[in-house]
PDB file of N, CA and C in Angstrom:
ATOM      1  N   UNK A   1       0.845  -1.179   0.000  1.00  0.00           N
ATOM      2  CA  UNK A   1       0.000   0.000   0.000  1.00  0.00           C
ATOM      3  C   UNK A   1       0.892   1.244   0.000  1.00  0.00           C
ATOM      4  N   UNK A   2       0.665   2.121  -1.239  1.00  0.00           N
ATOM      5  CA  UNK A   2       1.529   3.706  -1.245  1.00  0.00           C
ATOM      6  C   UNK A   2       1.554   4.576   0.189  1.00  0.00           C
ATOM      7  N   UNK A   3      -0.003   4.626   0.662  1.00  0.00           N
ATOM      8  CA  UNK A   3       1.000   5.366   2.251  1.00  0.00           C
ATOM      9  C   UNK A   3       1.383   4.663   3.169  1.00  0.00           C
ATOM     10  N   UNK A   4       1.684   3.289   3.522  1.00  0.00           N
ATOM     11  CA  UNK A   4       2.503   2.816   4.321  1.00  0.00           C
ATOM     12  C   UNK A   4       3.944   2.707   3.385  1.00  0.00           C
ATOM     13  N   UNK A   5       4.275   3.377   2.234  1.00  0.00           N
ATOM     14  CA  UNK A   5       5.963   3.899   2.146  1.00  0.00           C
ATOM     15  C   UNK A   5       5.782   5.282   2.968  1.00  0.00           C
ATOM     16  N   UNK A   6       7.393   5.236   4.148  1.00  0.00           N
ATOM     17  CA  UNK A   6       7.639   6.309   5.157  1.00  0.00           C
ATOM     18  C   UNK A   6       8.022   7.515   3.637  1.00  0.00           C
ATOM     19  N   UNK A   7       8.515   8.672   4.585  1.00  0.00           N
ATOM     20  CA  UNK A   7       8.572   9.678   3.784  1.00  0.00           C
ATOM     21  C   UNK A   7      10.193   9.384   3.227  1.00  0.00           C
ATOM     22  N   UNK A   8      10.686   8.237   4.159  1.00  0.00           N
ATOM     23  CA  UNK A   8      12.395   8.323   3.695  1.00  0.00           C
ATOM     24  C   UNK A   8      11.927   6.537   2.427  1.00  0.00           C
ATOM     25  N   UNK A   9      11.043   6.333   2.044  1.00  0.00           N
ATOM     26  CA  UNK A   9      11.119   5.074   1.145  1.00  0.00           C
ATOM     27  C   UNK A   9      10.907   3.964   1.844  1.00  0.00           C
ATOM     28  N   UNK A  10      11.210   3.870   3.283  1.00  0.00           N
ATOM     29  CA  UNK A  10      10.909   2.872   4.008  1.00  0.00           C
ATOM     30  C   UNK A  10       9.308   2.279   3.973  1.00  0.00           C
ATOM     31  N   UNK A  11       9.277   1.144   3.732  1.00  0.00           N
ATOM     32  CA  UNK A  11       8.045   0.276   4.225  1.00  0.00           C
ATOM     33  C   UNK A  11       7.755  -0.001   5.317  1.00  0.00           C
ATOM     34  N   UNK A  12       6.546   0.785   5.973  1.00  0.00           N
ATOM     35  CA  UNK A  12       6.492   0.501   7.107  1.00  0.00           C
ATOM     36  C   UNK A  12       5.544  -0.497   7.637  1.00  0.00           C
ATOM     37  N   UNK A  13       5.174  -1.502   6.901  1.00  0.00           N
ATOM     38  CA  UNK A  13       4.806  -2.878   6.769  1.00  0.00           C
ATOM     39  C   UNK A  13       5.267  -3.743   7.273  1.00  0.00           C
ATOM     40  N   UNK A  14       6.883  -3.326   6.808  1.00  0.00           N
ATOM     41  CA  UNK A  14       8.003  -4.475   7.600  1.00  0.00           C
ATOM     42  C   UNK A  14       8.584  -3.608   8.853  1.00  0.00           C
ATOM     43  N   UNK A  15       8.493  -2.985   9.028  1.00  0.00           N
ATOM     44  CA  UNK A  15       8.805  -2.045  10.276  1.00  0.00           C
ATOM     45  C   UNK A  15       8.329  -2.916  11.787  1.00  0.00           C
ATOM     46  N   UNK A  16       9.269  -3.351  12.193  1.00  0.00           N
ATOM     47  CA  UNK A  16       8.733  -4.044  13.120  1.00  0.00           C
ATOM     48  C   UNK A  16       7.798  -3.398  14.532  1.00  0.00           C
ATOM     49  N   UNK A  17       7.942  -2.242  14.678  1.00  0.00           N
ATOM     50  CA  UNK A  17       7.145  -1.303  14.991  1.00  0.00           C
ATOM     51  C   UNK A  17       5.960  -1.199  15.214  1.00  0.00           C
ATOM     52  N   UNK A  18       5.391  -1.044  13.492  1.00  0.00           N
ATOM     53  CA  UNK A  18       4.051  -1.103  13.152  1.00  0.00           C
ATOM     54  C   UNK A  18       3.415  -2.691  13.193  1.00  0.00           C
ATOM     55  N   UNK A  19       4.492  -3.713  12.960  1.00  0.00           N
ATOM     56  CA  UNK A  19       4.053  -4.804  12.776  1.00  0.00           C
ATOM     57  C   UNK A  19       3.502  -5.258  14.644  1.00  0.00           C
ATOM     58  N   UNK A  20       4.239  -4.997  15.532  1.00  0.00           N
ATOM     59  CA  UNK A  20       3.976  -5.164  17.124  1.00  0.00           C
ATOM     60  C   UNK A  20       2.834  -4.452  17.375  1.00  0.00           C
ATOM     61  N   UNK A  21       2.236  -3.100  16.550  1.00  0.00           N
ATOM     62  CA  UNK A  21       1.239  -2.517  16.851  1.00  0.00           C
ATOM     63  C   UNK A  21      -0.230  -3.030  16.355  1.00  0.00           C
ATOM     64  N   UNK A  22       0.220  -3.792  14.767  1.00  0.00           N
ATOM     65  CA  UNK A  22      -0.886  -4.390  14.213  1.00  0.00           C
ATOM     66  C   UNK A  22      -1.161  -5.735  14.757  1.00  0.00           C
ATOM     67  N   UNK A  23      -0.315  -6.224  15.558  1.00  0.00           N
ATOM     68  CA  UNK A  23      -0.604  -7.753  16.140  1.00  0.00           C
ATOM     69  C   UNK A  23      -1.036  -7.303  17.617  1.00  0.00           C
ATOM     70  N   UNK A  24      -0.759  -6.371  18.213  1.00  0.00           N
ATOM     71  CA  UNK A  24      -0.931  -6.082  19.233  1.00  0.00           C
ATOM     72  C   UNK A  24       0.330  -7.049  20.160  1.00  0.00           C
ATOM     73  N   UNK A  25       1.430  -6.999  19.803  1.00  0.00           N
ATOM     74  CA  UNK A  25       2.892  -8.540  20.357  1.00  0.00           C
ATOM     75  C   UNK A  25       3.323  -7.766  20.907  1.00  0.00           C
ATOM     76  N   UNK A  26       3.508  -7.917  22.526  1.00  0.00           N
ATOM     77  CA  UNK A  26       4.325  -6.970  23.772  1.00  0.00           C
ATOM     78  C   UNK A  26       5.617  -8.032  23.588  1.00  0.00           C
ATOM     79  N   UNK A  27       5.791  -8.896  23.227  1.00  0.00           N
ATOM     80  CA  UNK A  27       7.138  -9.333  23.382  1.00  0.00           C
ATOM     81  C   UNK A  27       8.200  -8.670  22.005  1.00  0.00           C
ATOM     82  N   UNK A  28       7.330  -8.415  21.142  1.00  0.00           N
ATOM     83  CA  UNK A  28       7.888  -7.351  19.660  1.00  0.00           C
ATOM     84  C   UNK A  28       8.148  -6.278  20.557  1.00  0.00           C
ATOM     85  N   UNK A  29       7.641  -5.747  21.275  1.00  0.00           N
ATOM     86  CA  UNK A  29       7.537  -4.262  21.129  1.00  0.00           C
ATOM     87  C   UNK A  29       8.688  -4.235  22.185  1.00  0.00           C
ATOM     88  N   UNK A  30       8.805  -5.031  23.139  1.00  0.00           N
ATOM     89  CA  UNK A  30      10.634  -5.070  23.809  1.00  0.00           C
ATOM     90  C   UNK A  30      11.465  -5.464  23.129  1.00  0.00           C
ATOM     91  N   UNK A  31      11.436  -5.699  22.034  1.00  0.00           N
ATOM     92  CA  UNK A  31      12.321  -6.707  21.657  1.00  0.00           C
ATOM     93  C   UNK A  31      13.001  -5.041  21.034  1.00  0.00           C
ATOM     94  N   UNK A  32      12.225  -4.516  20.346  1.00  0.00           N
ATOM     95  CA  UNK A  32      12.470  -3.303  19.583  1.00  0.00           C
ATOM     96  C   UNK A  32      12.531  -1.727  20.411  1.00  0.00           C
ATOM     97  N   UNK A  33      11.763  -1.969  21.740  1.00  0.00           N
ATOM     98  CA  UNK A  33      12.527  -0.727  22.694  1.00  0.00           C
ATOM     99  C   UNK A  33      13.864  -0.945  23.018  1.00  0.00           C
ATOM    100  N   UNK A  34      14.341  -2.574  22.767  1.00  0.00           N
ATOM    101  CA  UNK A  34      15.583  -2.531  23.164  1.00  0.00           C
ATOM    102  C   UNK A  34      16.331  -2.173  22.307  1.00  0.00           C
ATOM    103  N   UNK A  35      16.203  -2.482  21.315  1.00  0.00           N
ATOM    104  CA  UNK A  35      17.299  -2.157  20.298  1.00  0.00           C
ATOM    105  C   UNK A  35      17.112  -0.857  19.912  1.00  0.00           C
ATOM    106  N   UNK A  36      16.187  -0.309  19.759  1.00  0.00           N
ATOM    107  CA  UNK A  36      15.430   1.358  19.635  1.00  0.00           C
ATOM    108  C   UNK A  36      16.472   2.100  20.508  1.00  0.00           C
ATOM    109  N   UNK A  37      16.310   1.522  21.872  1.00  0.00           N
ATOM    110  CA  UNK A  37      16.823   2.677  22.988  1.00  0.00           C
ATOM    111  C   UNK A  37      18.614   2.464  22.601  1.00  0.00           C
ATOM    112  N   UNK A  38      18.856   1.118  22.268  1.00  0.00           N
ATOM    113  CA  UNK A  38      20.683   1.127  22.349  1.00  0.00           C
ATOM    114  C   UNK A  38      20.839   2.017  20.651  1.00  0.00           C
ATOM    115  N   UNK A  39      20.309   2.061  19.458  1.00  0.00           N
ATOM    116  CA  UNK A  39      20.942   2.662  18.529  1.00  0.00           C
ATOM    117  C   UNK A  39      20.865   3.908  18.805  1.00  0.00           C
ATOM    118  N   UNK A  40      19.809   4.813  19.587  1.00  0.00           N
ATOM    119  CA  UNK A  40      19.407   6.254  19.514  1.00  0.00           C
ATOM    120  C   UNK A  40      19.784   6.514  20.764  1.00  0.00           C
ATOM    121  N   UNK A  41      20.547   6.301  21.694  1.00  0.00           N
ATOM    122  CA  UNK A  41      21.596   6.364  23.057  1.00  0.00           C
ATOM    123  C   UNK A  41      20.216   7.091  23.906  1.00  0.00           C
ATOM    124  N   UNK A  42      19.174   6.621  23.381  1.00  0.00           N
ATOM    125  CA  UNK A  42      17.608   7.143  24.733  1.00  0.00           C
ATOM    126  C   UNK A  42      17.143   6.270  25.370  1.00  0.00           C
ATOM    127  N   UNK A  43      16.121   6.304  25.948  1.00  0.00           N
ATOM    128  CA  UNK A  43      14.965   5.388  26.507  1.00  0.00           C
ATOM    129  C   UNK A  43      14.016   5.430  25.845  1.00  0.00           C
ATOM    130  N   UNK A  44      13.616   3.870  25.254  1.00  0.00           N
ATOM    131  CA  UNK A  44      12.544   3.861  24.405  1.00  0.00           C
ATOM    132  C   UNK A  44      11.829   2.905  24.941  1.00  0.00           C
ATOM    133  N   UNK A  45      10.951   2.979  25.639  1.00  0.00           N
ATOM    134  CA  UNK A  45       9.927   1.798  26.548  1.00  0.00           C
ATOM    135  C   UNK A  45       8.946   0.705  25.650  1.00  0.00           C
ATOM    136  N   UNK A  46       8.974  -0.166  26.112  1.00  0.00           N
ATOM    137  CA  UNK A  46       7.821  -0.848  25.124  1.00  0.00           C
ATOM    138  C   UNK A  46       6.429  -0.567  24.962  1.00  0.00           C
ATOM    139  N   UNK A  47       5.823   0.769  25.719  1.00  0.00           N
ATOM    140  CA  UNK A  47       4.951   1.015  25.712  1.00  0.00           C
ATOM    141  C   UNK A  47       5.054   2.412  24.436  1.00  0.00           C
ATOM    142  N   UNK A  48       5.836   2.797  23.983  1.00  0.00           N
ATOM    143  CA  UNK A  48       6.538   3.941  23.272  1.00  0.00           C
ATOM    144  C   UNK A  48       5.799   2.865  21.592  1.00  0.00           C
ATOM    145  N   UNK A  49       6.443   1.679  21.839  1.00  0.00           N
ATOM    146  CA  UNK A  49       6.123   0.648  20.622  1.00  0.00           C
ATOM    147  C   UNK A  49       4.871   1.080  20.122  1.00  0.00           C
ATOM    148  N   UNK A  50       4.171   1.583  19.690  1.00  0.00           N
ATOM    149  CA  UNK A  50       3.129   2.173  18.664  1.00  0.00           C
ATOM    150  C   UNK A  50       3.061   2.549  17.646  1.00  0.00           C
ATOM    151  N   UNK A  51       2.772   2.212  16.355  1.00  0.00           N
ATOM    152  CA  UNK A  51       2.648   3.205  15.094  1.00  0.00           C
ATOM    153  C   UNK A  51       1.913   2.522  14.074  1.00  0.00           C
ATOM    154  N   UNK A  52       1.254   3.673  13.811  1.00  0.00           N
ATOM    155  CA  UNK A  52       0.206   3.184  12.292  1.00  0.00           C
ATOM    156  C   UNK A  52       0.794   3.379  10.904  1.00  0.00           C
ATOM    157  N   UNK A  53       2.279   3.586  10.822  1.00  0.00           N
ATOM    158  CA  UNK A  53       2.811   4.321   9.784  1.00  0.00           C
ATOM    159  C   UNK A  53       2.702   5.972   9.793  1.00  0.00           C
ATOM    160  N   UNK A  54       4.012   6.162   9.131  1.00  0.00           N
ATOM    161  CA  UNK A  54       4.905   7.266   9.085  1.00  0.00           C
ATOM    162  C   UNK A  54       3.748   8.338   8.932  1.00  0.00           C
ATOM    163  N   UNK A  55       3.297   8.127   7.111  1.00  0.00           N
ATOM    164  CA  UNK A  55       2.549   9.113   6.783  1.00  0.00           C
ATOM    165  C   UNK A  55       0.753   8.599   6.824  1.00  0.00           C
ATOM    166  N   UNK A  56       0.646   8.215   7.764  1.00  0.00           N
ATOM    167  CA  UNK A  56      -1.312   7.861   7.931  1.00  0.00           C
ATOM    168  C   UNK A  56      -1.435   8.232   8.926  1.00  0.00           C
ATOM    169  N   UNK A  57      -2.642   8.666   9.365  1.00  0.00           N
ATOM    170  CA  UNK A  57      -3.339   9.240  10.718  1.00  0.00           C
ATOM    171  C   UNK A  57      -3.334   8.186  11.232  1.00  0.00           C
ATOM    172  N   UNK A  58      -2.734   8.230  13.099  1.00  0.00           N
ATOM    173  CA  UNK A  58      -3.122   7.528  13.788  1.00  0.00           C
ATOM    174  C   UNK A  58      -1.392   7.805  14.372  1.00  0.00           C
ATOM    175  N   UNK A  59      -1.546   6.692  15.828  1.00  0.00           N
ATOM    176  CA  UNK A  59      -0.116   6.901  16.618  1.00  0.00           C
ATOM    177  C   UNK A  59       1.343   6.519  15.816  1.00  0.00           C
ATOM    178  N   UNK A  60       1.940   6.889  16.584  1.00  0.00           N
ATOM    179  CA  UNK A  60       3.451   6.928  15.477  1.00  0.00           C
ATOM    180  C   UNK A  60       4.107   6.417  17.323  1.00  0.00           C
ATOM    181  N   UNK A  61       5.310   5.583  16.944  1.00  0.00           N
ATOM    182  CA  UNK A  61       6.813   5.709  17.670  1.00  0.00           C
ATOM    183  C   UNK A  61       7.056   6.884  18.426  1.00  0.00           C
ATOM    184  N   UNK A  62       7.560   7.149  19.455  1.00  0.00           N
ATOM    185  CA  UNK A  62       8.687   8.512  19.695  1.00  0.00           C
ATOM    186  C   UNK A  62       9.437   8.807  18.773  1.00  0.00           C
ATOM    187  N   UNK A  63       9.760   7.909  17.525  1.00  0.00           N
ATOM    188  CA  UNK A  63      11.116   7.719  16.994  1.00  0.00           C
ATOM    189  C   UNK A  63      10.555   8.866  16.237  1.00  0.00           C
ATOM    190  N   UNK A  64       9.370   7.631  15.061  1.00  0.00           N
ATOM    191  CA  UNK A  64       8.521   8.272  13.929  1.00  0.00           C
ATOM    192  C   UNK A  64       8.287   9.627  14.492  1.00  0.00           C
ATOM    193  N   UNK A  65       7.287  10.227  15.199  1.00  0.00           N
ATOM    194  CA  UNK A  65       7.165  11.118  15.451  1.00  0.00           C
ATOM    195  C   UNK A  65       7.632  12.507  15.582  1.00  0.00           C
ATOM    196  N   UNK A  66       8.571  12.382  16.838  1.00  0.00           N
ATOM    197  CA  UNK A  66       9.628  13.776  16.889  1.00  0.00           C
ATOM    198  C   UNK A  66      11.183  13.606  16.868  1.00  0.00           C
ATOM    199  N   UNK A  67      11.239  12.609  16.558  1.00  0.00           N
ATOM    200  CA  UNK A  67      13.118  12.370  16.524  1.00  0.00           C
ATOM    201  C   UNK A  67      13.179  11.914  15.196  1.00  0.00           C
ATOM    202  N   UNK A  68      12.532  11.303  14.215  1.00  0.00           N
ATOM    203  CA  UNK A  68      13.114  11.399  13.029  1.00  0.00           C
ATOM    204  C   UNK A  68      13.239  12.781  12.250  1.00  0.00           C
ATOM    205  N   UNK A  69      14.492  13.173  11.423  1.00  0.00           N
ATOM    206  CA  UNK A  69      14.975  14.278  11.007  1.00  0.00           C
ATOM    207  C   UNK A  69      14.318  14.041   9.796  1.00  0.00           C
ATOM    208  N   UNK A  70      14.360  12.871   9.203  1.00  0.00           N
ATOM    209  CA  UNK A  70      13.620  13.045   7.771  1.00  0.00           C
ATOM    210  C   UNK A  70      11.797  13.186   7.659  1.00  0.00           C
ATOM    211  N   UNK A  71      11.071  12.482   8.466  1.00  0.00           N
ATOM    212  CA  UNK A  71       9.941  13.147   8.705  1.00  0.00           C
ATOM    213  C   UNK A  71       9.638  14.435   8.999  1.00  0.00           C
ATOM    214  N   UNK A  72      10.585  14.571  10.017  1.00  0.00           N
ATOM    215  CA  UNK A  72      10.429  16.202  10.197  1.00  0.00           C
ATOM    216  C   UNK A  72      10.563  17.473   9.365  1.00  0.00           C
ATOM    217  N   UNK A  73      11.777  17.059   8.387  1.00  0.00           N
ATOM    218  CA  UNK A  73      12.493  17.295   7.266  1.00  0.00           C
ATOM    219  C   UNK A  73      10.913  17.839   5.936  1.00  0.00           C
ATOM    220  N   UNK A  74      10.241  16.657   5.444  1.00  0.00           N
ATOM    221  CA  UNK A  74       9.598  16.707   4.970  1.00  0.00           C
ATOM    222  C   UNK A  74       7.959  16.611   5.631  1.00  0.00           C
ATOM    223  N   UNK A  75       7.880  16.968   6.312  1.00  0.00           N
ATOM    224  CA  UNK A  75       6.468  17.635   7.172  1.00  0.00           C
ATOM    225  C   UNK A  75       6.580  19.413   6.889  1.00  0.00           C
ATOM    226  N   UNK A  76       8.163  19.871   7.322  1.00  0.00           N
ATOM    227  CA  UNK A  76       8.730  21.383   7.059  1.00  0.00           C
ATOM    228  C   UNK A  76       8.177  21.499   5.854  1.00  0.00           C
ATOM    229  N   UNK A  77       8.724  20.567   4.656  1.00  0.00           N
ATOM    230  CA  UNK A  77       8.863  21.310   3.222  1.00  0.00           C
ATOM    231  C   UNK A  77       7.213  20.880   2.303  1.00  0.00           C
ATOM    232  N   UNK A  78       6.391  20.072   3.563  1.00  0.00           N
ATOM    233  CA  UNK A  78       5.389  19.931   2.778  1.00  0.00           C
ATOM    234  C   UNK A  78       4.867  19.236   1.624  1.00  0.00           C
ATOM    235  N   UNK A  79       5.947  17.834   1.526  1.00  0.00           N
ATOM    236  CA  UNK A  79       6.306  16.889   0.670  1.00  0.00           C
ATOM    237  C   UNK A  79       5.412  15.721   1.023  1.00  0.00           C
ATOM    238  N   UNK A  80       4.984  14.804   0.111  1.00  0.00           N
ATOM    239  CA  UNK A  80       4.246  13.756   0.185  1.00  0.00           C
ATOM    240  C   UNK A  80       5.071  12.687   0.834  1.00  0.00           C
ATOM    241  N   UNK A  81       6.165  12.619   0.038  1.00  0.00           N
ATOM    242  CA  UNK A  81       7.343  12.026   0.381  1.00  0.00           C
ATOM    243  C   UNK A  81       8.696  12.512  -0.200  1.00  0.00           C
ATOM    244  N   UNK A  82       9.944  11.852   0.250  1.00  0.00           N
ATOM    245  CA  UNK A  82      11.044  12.572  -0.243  1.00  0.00           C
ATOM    246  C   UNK A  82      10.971  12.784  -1.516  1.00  0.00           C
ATOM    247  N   UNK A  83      10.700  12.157  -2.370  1.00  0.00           N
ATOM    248  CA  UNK A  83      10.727  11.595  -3.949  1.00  0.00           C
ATOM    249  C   UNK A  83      10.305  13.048  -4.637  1.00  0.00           C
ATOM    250  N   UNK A  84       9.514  13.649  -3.836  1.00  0.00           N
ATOM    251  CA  UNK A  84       8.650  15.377  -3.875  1.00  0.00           C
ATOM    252  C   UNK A  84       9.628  16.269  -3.866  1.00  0.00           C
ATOM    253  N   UNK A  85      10.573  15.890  -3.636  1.00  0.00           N
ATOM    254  CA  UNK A  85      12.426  16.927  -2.663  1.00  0.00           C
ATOM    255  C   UNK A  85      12.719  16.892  -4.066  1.00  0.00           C
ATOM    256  N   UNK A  86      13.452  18.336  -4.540  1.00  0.00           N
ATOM    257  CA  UNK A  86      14.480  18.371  -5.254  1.00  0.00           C
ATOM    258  C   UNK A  86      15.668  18.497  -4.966  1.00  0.00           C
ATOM    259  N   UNK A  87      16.399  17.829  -3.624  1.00  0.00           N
ATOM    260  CA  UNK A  87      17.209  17.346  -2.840  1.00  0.00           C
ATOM    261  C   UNK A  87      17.579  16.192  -2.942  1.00  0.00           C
ATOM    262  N   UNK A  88      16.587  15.478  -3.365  1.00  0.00           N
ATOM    263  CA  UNK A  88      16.682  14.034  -2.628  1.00  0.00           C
ATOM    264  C   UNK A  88      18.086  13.664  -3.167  1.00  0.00           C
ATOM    265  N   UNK A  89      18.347  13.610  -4.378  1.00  0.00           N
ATOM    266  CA  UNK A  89      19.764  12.815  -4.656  1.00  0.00           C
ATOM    267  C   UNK A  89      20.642  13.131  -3.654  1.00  0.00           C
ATOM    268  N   UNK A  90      20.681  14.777  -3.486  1.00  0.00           N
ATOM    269  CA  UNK A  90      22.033  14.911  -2.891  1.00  0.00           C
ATOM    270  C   UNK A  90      21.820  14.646  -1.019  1.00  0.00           C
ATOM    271  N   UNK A  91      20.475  14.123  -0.689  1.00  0.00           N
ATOM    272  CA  UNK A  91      19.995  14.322   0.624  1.00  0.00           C
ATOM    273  C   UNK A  91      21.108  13.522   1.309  1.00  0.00           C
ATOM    274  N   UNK A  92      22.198  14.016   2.568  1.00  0.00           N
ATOM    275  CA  UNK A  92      22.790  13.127   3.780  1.00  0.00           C
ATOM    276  C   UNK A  92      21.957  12.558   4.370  1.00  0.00           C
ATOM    277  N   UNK A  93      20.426  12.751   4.371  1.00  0.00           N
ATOM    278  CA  UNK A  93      19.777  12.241   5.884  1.00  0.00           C
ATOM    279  C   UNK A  93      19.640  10.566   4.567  1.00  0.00           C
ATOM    280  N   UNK A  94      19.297  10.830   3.753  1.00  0.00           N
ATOM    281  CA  UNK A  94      18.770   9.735   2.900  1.00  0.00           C
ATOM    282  C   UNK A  94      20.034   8.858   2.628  1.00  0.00           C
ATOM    283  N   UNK A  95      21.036   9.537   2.219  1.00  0.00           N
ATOM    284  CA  UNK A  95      22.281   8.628   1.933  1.00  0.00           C
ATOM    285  C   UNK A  95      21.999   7.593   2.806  1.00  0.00           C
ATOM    286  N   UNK A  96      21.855   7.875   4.328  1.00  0.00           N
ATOM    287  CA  UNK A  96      22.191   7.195   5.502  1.00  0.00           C
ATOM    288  C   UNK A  96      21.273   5.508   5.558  1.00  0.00           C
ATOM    289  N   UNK A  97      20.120   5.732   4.716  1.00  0.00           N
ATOM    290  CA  UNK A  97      19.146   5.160   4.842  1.00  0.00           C
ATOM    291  C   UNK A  97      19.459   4.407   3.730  1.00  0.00           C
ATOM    292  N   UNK A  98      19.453   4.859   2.597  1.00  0.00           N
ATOM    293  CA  UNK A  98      19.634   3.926   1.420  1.00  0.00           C
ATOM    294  C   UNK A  98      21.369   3.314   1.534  1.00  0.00           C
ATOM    295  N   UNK A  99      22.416   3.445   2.242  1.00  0.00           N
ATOM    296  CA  UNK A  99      23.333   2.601   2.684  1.00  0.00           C
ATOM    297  C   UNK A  99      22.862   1.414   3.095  1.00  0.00           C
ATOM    298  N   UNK A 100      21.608   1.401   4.283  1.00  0.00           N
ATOM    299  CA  UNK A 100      21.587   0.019   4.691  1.00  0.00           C
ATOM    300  C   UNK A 100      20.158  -0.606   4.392  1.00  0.00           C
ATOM    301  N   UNK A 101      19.441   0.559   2.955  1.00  0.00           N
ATOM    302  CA  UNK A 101      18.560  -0.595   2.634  1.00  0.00           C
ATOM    303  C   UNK A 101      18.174   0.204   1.424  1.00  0.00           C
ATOM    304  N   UNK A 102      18.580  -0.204   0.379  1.00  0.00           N
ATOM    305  CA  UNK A 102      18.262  -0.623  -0.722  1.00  0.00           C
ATOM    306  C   UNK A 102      17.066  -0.163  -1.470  1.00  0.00           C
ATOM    307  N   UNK A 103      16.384  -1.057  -0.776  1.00  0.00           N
ATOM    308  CA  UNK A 103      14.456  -1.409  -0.834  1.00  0.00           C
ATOM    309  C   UNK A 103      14.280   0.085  -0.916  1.00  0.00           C
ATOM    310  N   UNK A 104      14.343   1.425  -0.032  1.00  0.00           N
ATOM    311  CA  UNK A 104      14.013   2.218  -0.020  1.00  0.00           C
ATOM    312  C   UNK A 104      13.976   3.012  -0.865  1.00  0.00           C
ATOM    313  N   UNK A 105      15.164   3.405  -1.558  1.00  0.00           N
ATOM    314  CA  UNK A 105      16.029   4.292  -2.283  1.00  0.00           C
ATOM    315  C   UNK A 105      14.737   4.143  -3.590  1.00  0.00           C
ATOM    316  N   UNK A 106      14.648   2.372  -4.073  1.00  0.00           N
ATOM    317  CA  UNK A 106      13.948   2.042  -4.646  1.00  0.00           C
ATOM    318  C   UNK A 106      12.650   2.362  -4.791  1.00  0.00           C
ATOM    319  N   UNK A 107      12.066   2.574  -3.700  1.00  0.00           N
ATOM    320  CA  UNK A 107      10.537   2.808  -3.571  1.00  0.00           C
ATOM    321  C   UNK A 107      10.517   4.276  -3.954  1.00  0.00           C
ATOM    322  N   UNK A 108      11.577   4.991  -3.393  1.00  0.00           N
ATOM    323  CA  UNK A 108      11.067   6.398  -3.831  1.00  0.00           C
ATOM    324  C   UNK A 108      11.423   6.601  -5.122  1.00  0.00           C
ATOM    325  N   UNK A 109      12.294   6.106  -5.748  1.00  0.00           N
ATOM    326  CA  UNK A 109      12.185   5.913  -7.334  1.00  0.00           C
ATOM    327  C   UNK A 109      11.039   5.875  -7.993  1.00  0.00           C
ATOM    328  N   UNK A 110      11.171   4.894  -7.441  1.00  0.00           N
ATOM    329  CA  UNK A 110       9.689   4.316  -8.364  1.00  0.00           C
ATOM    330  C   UNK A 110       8.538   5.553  -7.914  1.00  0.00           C
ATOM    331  N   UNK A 111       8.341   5.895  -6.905  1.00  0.00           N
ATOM    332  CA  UNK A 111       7.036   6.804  -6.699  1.00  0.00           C
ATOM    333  C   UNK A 111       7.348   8.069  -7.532  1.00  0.00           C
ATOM    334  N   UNK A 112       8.730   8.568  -7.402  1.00  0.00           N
ATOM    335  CA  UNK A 112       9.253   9.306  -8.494  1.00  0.00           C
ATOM    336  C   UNK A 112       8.884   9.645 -10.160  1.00  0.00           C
ATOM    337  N   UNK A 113       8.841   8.322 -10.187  1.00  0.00           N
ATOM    338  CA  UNK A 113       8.435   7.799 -11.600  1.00  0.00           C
ATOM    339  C   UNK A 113       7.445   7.983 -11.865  1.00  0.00           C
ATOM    340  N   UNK A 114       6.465   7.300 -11.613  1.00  0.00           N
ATOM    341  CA  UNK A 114       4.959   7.268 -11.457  1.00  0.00           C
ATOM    342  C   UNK A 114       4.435   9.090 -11.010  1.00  0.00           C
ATOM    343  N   UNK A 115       4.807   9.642 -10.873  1.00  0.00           N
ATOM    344  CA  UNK A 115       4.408  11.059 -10.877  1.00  0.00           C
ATOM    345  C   UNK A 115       4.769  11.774 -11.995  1.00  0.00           C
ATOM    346  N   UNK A 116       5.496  11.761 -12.717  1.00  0.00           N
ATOM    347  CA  UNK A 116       6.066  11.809 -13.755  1.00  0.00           C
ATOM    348  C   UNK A 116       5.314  11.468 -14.927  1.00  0.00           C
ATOM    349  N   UNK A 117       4.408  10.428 -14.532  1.00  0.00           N
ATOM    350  CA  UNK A 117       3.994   9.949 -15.762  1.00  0.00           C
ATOM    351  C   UNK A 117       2.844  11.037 -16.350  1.00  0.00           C
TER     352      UNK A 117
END
C-alpha cells in the first residue's frame, strides 16, 4: 500500500514497529525498545512501541514522530514524500538510509516515476 511507504522510502509494513502494533505482540515491542533505545543512546519503553505508519493518521513511535529528522524534514517542506524533494539525490539524511537498505532508495524511485507519468 503507497501510504505505508515512510517519507524516507521505508516500508512501514516491515517495520517491526508497526508490525507489534498491528498484532498487538508486547514481546515485539521489547524486543524493539531494546534495540530502539541502544541505537538512539535514549529510553525507548515498550509502551513507546506504537505506530500506524509514518505518513497515515493515527499513533506513530517517539522515533517516527519527533526524533526522526527526515519526517520532520519533509512535514517542514510539505512533501508527500522525499521523492517530492528536489534534494533528494544529494539528501545526507537519505544517503544514511539507502546505505543500509536498498528497498528504499527504490521505492522512492519508483514513486518518483509514477508522478512523472
Amino acid at each position: 500500500m503507497k501510504e505505508l511507504i515512510g517519507y524516507c522510502g521505508l516500508n512501514c509494513e516491515t517495520c517491526e514497529a508497526y508490525i507489534a502494533t498491528k498484532n498487538d505482540d508486547n514481546e515485539l515491542r521489547k524486543k524493539v525498545s531494546k534495540l530502539w533505545s541502544e541505537l538512539n543512546g535514549i529510553e525507548i519503553t515498550p509502551e513507546m512501541i506504537n505506530c500506524t505508519g509514518c505518513r497515515v493518521d493515527g499513533v506513530k513511535t517517539i522515533f517516527c514522530d519527533s526524533i526522526c529528522q527526515i519526517r520532520q524534514c519533509a512535514l517542514a517542506k510539505n512533501v508527500e514524500t522525499c521523492a517530492d524533494c528536489e534534494e533528494m539525490e544529494e539528501c545526507e539524511k537519505l544517503k544514511m538510509i539507502f546505505e543500509n537498505n536498498q528497498e528504499a532508495q527504490k521505492n522512492l524511485e519508483n514513486l518518483k516515476k509514477h508522478k512523472k507519468l
